[in-house]
Protein backbone atom coordinates (compact mmCIF):
# COMPACT_ATOMS: atom_id res chain seq x y z
CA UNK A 1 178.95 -36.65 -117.76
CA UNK A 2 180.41 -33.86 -120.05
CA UNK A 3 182.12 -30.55 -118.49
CA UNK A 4 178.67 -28.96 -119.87
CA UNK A 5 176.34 -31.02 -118.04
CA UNK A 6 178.22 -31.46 -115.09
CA UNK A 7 178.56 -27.60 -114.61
CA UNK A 8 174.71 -26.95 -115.75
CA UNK A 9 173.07 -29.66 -113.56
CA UNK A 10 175.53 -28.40 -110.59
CA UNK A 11 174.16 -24.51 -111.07
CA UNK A 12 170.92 -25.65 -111.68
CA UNK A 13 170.53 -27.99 -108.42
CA UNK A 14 172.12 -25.05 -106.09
CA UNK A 15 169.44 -22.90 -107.73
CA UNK A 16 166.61 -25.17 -107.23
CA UNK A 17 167.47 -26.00 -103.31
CA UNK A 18 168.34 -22.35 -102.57
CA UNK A 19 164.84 -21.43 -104.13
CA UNK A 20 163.09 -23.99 -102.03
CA UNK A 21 164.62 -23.05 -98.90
CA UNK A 22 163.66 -18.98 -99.76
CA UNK A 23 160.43 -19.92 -100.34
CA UNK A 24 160.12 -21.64 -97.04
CA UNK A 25 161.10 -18.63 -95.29
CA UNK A 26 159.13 -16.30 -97.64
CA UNK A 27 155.48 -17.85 -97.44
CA UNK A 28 154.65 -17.12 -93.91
CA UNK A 29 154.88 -13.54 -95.61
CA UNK A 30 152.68 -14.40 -98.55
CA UNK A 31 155.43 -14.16 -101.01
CA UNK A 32 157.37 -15.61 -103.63
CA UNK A 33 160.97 -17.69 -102.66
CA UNK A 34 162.51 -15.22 -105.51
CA UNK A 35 161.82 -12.25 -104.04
CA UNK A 36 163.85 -13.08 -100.43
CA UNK A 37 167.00 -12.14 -103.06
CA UNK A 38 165.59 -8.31 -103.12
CA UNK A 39 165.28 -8.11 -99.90
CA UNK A 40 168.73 -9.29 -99.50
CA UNK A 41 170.22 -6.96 -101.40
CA UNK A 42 167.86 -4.06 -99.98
CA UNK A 43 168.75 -4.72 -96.63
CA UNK A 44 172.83 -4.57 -97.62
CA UNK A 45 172.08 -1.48 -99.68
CA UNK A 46 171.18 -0.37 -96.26
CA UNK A 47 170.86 3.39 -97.55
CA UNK A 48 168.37 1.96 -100.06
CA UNK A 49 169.06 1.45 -103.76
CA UNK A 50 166.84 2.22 -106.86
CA UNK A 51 164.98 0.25 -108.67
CA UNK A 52 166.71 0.45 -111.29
CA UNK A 53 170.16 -0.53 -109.42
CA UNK A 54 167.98 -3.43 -107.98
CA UNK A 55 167.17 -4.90 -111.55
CA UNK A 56 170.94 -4.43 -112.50
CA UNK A 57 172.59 -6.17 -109.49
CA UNK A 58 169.14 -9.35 -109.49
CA UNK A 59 169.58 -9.35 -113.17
CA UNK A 60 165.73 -9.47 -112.84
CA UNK A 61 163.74 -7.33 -115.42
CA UNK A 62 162.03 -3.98 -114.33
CA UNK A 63 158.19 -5.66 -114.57
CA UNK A 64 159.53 -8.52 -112.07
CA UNK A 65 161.11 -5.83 -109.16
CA UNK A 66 158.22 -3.35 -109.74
CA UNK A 67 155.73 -6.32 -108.86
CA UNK A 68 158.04 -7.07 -105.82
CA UNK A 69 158.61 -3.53 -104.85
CA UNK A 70 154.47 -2.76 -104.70
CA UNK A 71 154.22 -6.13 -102.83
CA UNK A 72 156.92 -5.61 -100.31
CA UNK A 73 155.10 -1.78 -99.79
CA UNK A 74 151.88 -2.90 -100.07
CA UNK A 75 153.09 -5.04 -96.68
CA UNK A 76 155.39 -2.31 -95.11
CA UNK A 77 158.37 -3.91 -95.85
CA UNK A 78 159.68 -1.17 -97.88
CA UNK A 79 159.01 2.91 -97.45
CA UNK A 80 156.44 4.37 -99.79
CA UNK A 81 157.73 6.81 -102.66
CA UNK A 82 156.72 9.29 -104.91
CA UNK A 83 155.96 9.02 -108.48
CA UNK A 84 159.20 8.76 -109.77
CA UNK A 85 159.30 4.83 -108.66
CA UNK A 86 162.59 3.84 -110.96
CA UNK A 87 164.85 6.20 -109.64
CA UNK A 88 163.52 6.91 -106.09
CA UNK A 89 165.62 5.05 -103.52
CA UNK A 90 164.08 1.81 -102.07
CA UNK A 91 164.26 1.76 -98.40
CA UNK A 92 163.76 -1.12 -95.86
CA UNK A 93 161.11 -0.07 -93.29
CA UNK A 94 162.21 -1.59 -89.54
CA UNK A 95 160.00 -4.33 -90.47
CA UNK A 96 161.57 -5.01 -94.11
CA UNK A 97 165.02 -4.79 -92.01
CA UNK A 98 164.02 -7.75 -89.43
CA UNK A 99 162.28 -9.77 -92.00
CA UNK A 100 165.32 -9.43 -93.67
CA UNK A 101 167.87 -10.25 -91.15
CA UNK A 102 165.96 -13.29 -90.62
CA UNK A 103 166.55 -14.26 -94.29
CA UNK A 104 170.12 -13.04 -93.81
CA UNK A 105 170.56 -15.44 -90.96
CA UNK A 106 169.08 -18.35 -92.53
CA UNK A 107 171.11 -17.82 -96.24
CA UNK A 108 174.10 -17.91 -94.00
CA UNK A 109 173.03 -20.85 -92.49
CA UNK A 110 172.49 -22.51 -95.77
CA UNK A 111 176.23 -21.51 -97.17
CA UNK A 112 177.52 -22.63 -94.09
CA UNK A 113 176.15 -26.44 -94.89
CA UNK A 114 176.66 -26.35 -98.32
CA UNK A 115 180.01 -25.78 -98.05
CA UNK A 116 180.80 -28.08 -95.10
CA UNK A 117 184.23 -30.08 -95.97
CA UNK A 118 185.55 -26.97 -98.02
CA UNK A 119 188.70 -25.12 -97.14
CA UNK A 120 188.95 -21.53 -97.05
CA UNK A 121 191.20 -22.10 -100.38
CA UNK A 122 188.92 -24.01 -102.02
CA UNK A 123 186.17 -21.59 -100.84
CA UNK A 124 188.06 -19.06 -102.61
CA UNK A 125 188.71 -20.78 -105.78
CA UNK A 126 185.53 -21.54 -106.32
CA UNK A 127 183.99 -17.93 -106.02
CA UNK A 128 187.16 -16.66 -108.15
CA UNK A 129 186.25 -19.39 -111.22
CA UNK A 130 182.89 -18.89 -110.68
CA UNK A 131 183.04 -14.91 -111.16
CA UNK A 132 185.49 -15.72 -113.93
CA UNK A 133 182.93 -17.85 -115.58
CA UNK A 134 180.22 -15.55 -115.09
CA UNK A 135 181.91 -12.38 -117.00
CA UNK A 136 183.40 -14.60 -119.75
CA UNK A 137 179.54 -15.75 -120.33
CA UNK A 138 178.09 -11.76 -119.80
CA UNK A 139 180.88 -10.97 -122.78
CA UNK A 140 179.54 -14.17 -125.02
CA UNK A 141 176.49 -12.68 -124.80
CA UNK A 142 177.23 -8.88 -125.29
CA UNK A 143 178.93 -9.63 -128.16
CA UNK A 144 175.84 -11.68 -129.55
């Protein structure tokens, strides 16, 4: 197997299983797997974040968190806001912030698996190269 397909499959396949195990935990809510990643980084944001923020740090488009954002207020996950959705600060309601924790708990859960039989070095190494990899591709593409 080439470097290329070797990396892609491997990034692919954590995708996949970390999507199927956020879906598990999101349907008893009536919602998408994808969307337990906005409520992951709403609940850190603690303070709340915009919407626009939220799109920058997913790397989601603004259609895909303004569907997520009505969803999670439609079912009091998040506080309602004014007009002025994109800019207003998105804020966990106590209910967002348990359903959250929960998800919190359970993506920790999963990392702690997945990385069963890796050293704190490797650990390490592996976020390092993969951060590396990730702003070398953002530049490819910049550039493009």
């Amino acid at each position: 197997m080439s470097r290329f397909e070797q990396f892609t499959v491997s990034i692919f396949s954590i995708a996949h299983y970390w999507n199927r195990i956020a879906t598990e935990e999101m349907r008893e809510h009536g919602l998408k797997g994808t969307y337990a990643f906005y409520l992951l980084i709403l609940y850190t944001a603690g303070d709340g974040i915009t919407a626009a923020r939220l799109c920058e740090m997913t790397q989601r488009d603004k259609a895909d968190v303004s569907r997520a954002v009505s969803l999670f207020q439609e079912k009091g996950f998040v506080e309602a806001y004014g007009e002025n959705r994109y800019r207003a600060p998105i804020k966990l309601t106590a209910k967002g912030k348990r359903i959250a924790a929960k998800i919190r708990k359970k993506a920790d859960s999963a990392l702690q698996t997945a990385g069963e039989g890796l050293s704190d070095e490797m650990r390490r190494n592996m976020y390092e190269a993969l951060d590396i990899i990730s702003a070398n591709l953002k530049e490819m593409c910049d550039d493009q």
